[in-house]
Protein backbone atom coordinates (compact mmCIF):
# COMPACT_ATOMS: atom_id res chain seq x y z
CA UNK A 1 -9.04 -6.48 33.26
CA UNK A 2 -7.80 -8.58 36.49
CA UNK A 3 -4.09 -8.25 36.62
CA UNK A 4 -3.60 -6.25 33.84
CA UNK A 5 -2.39 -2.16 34.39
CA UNK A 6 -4.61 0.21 32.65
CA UNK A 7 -2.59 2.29 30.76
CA UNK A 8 -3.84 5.62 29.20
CA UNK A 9 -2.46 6.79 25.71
CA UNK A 10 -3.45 9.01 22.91
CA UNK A 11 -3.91 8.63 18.81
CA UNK A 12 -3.76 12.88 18.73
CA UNK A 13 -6.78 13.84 20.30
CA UNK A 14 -8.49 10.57 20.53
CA UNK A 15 -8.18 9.12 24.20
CA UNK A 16 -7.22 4.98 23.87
CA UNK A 17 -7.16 2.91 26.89
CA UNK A 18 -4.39 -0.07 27.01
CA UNK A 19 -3.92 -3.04 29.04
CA UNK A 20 -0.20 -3.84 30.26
CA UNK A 21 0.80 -7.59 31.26
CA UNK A 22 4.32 -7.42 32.98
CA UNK A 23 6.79 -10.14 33.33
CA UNK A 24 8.20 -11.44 36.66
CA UNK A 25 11.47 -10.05 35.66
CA UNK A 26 13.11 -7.86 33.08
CA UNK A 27 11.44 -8.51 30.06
CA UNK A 28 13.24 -10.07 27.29
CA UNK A 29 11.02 -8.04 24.70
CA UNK A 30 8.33 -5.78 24.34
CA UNK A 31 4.80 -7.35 22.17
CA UNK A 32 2.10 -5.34 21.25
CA UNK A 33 -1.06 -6.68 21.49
CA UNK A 34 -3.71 -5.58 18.96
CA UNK A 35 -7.29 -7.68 19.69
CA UNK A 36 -10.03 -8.89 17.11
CA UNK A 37 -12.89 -6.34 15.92
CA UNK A 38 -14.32 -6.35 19.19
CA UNK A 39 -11.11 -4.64 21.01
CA UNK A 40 -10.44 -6.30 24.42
CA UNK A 41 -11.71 -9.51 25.18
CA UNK A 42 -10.84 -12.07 27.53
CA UNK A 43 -9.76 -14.10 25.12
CA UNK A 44 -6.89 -11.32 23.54
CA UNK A 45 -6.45 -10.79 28.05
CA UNK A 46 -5.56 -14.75 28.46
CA UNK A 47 -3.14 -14.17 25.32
CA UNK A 48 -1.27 -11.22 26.88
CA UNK A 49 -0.92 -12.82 30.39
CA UNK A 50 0.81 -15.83 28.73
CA UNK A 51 3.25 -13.97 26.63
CA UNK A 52 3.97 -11.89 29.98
CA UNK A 53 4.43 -15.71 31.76
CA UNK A 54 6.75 -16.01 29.02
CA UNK A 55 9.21 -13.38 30.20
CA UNK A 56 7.58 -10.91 27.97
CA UNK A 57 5.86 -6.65 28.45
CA UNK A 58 2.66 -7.56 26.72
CA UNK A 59 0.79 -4.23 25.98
CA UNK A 60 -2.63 -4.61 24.54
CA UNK A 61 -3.82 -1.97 22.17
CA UNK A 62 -7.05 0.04 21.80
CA UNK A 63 -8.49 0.50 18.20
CA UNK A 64 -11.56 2.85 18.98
CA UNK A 65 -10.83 4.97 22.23
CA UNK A 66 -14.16 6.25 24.12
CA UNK A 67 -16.69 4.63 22.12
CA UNK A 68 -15.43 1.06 22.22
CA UNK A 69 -18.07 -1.44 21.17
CA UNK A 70 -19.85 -4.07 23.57
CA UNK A 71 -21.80 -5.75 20.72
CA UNK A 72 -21.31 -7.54 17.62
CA UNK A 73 -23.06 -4.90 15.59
CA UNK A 74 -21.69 -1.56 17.44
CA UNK A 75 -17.80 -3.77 16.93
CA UNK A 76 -18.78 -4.24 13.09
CA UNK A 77 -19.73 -0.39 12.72
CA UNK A 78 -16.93 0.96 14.93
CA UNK A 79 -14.72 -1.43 12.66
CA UNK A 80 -15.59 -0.15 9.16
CA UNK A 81 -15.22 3.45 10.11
CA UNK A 82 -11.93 2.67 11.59
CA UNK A 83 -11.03 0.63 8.24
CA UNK A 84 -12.21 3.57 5.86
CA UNK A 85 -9.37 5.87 6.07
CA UNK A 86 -6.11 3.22 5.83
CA UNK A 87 -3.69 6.14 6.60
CA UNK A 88 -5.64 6.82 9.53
CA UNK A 89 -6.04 3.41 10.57
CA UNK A 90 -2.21 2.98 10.70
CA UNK A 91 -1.60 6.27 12.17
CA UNK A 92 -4.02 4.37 15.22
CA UNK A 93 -1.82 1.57 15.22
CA UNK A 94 1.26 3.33 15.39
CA UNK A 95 0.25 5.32 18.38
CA UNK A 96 0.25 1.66 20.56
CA UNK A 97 3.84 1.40 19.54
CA UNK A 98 5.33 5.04 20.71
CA UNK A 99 3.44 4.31 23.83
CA UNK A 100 4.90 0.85 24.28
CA UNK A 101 8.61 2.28 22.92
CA UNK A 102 7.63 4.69 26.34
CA UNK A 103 6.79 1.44 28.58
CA UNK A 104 9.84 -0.12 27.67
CA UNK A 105 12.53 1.71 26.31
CA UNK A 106 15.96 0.16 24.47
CA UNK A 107 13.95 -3.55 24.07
CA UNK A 108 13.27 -5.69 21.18
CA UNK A 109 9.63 -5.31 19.93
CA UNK A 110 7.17 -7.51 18.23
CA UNK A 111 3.79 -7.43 17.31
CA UNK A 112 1.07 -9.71 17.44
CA UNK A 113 -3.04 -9.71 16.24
CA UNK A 114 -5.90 -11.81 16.02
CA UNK A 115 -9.03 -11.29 13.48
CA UNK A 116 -8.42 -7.35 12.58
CA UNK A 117 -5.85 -7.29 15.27
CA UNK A 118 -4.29 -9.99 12.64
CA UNK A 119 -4.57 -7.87 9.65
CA UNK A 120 -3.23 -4.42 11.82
CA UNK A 121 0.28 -5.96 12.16
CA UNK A 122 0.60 -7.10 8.60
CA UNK A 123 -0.52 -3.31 8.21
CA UNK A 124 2.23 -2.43 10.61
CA UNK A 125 5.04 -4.48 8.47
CA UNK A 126 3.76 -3.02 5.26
CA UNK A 127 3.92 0.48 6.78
CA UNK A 128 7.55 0.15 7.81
CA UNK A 129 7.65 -0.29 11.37
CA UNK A 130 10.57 -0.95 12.98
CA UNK A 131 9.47 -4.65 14.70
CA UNK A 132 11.37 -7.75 15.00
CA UNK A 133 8.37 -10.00 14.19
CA UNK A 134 4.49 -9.76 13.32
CA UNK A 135 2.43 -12.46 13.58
CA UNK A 136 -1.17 -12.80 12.55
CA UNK A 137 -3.56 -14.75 13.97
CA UNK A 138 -6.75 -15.63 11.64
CA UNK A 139 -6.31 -12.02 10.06
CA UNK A 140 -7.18 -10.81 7.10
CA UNK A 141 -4.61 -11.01 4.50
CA UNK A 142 -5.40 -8.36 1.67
CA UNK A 143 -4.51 -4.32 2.48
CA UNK A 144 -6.30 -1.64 0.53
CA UNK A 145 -2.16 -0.14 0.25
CA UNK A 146 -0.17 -3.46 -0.24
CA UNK A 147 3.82 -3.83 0.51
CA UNK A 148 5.78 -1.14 -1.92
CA UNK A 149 8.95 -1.28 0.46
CA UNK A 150 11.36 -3.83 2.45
CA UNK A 151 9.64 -5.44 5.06
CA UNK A 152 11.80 -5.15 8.27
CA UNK A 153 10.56 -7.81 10.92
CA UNK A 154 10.04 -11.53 10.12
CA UNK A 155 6.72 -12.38 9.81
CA UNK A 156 4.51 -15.27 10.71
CA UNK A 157 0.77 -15.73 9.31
CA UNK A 158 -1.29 -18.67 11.19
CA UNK A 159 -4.42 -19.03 9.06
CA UNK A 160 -7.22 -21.72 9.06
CA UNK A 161 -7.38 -23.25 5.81
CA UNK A 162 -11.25 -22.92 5.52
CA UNK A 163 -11.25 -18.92 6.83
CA UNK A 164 -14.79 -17.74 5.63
CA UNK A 165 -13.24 -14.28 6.07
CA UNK A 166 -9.98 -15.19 3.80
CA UNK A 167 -10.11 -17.47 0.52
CA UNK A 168 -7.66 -19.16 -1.04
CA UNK A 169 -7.17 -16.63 -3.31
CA UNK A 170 -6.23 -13.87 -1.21
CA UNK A 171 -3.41 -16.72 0.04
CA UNK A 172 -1.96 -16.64 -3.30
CA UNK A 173 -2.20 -13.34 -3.55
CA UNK A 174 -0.33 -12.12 -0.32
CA UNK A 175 1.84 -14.24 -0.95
CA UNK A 176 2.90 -13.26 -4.18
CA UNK A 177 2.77 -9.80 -2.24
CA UNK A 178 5.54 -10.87 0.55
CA UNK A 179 7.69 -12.12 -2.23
CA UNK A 180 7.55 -8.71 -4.60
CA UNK A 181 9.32 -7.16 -1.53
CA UNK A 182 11.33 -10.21 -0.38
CA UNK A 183 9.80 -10.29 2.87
CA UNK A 184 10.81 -13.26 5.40
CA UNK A 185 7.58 -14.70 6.04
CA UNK A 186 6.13 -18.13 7.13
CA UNK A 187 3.12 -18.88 6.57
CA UNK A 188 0.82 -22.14 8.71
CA UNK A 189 -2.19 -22.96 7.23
CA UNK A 190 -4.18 -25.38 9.47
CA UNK A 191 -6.50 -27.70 7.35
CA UNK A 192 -10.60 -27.61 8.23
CA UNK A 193 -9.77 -24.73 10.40
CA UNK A 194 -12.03 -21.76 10.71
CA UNK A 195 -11.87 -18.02 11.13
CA UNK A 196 -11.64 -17.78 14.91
CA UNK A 197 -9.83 -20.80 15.95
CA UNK A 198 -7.34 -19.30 19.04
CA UNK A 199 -10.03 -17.80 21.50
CA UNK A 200 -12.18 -20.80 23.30
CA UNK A 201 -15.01 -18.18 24.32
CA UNK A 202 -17.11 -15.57 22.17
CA UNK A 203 -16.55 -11.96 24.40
CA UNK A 204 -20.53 -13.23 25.97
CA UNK A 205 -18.70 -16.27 27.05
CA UNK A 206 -20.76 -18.79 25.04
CA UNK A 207 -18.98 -22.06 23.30
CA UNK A 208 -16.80 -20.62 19.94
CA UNK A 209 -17.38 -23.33 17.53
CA UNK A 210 -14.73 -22.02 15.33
CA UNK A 211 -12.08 -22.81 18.49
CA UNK A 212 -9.37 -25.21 17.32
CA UNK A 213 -7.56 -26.46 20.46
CA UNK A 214 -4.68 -28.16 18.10
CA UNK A 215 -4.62 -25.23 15.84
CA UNK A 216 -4.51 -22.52 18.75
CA UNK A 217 -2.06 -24.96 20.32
CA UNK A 218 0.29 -25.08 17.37
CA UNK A 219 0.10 -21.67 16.17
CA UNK A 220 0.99 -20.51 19.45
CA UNK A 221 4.24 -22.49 19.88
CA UNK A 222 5.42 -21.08 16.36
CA UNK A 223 5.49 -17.84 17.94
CA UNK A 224 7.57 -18.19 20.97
CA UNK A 225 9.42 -20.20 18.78
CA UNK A 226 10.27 -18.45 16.42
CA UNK A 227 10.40 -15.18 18.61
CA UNK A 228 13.07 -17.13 20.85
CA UNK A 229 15.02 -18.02 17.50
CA UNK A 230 15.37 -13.83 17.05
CA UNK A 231 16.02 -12.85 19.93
CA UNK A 232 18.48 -15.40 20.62
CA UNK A 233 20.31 -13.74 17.18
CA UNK A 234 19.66 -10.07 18.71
């Protein structure tokens, strides 16, 4: 992780391992960073170094601890287990943001994801967490305990119109979710796009040919828009 601070942090007894991007100067907010199925990639490292070239404390997140995957099929395993127990699962995704209320004390904080990481901070919004923004980044939309409070932070959903992972139907249907607890979402749907579309190279550093450079392009200027519109109304 070149440039990035390893960062050691704790889900109970289960040891997790975080990667810290810092900004030049005082950061203007704190983002949690939580990666695709395959936990820390250099695609989810690029992502954090920009935000932290944006004046932002980028902390990236850990889902599985010791036994993080380094293959496709070990990632997919390590994934379902994690996926199993939802309470659990969000209990794991809280623990990134007590240690990054620890990094950075008395800041805003967002939260952003891509592929599961995607899916964890729409977990994260549903669960009650205390953000100014999620946004998702090709994640999965549906949650085995959907929205049955207010939604505090804004939220922003980037999505590639032809998702394998995420049919039109479970757009509807979160929708109609965000709405039943008068959430403030947006929602960019990007039309041919696949599941996949922000990160250029798979983690073996072959050609992705689900990489959209428009789509990754776009999405990604909705967020620091939109997180410069909050913070400029903190």
């Amino acid at each position: 992780m070149s440039s990035l601070e390893r960062i050691a942090y704790a889900d109970g007894e289960t040891a997790l391992t975080g990667w810290l991007a810092r900004p030049a100067g005082v950061p203007r907010a704190a983002v949690a960073v939580y990666p695709t199925f395959m936990n820390t990639t250099p695609g989810v490292e690029a992502k954090a170094r920009a935000l932290a070239a944006q004046g932002y404390l980028a902390f990236v997140a850990d889902f599985y601890g010791p036994d993080s995957p380094h293959d496709f099929d070990s990632a997919n395993a390590a994934m379902i287990k994690l996926r199993a127990d939802p309470a659990a699962m969000r209990r794991r995704l809280r623990a990134t943001l007590t240690k990054l209320d620890e990094l950075a004390p008395g800041i805003p904080q967002a939260a952003i994801g891509f592929c599961l990481g995607g899916m964890a901070v729409l977990e994260l919004a549903r669960d009650g967490a205390d953000l100014v923004l999620v946004a998702s980044f090709h994640g999965l939309l549906q949650s085995p305990l959907p929205a049955a409070q207010p939604i505090k932070p804004r939220i922003l959903v980037c999505h590639g119109d032809v998702d394998f992972l995420v049919p039109r139907s479970h757009v509807m249907a979160f929708w109609e979710e965000m709405d039943g607890v008068k959430a403030d979402w947006h929602f960019h749907s990007y039309a041919g796009v696949d599941h996949g579309f922000t990160n250029p190279l798979t983690p073996a550093g072959a050609p992705n040919p689900s990489y959209n450079a428009s789509a990754d392009r776009q999405s990604w200027a909705a967020l620091l828009g939109l997180l410069d519109e909050l913070l400029s109304q903190a």
